[in-house]
Protein backbone atom coordinates (compact mmCIF):
# COMPACT_ATOMS: atom_id res chain seq x y z
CA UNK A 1 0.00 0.00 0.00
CA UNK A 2 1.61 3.35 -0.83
CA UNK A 3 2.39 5.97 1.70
CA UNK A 4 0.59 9.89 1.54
CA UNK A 5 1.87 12.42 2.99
CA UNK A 6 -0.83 15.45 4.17
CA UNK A 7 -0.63 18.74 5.57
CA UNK A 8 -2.66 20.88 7.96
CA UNK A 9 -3.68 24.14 6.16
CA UNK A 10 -4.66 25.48 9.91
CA UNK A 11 -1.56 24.46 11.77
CA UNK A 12 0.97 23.42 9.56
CA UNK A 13 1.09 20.41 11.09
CA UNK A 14 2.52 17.13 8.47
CA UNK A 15 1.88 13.56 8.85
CA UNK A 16 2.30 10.24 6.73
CA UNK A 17 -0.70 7.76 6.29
CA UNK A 18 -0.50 4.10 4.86
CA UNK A 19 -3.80 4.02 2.49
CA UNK A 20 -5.65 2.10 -0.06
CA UNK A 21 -5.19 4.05 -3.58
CA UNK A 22 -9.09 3.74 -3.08
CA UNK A 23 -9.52 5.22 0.52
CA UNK A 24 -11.03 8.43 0.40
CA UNK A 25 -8.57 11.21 1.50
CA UNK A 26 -8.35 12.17 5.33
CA UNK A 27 -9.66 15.40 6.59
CA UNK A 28 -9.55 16.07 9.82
CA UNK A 29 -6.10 17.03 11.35
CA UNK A 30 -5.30 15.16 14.61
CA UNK A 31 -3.33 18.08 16.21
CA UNK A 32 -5.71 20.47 15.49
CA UNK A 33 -8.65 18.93 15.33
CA UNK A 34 -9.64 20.96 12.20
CA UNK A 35 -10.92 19.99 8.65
CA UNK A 36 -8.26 21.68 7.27
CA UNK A 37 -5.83 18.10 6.14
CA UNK A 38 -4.77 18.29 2.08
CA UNK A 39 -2.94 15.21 0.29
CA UNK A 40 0.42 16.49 -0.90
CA UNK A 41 2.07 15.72 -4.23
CA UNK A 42 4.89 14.10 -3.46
CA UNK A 43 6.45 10.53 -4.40
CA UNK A 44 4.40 7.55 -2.45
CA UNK A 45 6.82 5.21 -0.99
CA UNK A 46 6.09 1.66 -1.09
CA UNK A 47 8.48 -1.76 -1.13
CA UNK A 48 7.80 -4.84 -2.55
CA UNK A 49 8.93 -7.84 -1.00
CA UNK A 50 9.22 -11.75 -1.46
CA UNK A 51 10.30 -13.69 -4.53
CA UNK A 52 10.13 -12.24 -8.43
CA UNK A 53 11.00 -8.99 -7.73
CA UNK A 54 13.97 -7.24 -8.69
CA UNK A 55 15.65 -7.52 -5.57
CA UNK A 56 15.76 -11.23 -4.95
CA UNK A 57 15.99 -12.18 -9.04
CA UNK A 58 18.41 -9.96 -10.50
CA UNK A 59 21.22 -8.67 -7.53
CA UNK A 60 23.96 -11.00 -6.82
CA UNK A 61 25.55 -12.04 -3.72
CA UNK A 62 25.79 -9.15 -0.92
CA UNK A 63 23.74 -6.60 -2.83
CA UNK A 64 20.42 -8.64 -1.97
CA UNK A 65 18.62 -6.49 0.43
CA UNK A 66 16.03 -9.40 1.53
CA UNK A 67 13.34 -9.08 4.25
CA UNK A 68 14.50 -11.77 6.06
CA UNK A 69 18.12 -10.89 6.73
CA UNK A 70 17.06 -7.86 8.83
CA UNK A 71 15.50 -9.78 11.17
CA UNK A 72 18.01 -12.96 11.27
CA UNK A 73 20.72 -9.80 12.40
CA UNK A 74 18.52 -8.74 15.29
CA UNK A 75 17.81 -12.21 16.85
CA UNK A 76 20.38 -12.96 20.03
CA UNK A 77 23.11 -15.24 19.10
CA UNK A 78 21.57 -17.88 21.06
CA UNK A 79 18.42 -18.15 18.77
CA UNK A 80 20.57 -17.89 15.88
CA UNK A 81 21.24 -21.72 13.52
């Protein structure tokens, strides 16, 4: 799901939100409580993950930046195989 970013028009306040491409917008600002939030044009980040994508098919070796890897660095050594 892509990532919006939106702006207060009251309070300047800015804020990300993970949304559907088919979720209406949001509105209401949750510092200020106003009706004052606007979608801003910016790039939506997103990452795809698992198998067929570019980054498991076509890196080699240490370039692979998998999913999985992150996590097998943060377990203790004990849990580690």
């Amino acid at each position: 799901m892509p990532i919006y970013e939106y702006e207060c028009k009251a309070c300047g306040h800015t804020m990300e939100s993970i949304q559907k491409i088919s979720d209406e917008p949001l509105t209401d600002c949750p510092a200020c409580g106003k009706a004052e939030l606007q979608k801003m044009i910016s790039a939506a980040g997103f990452r795809l993950k698992g198998g067929g994508w570019y980054e498991t098919d076509f890196k080699k070796g240490d370039k692979k930046n998998l999913a999985g890897k992150d996590s097998e660095k943060s377990k203790p050594k004990s849990e580690k195989k």
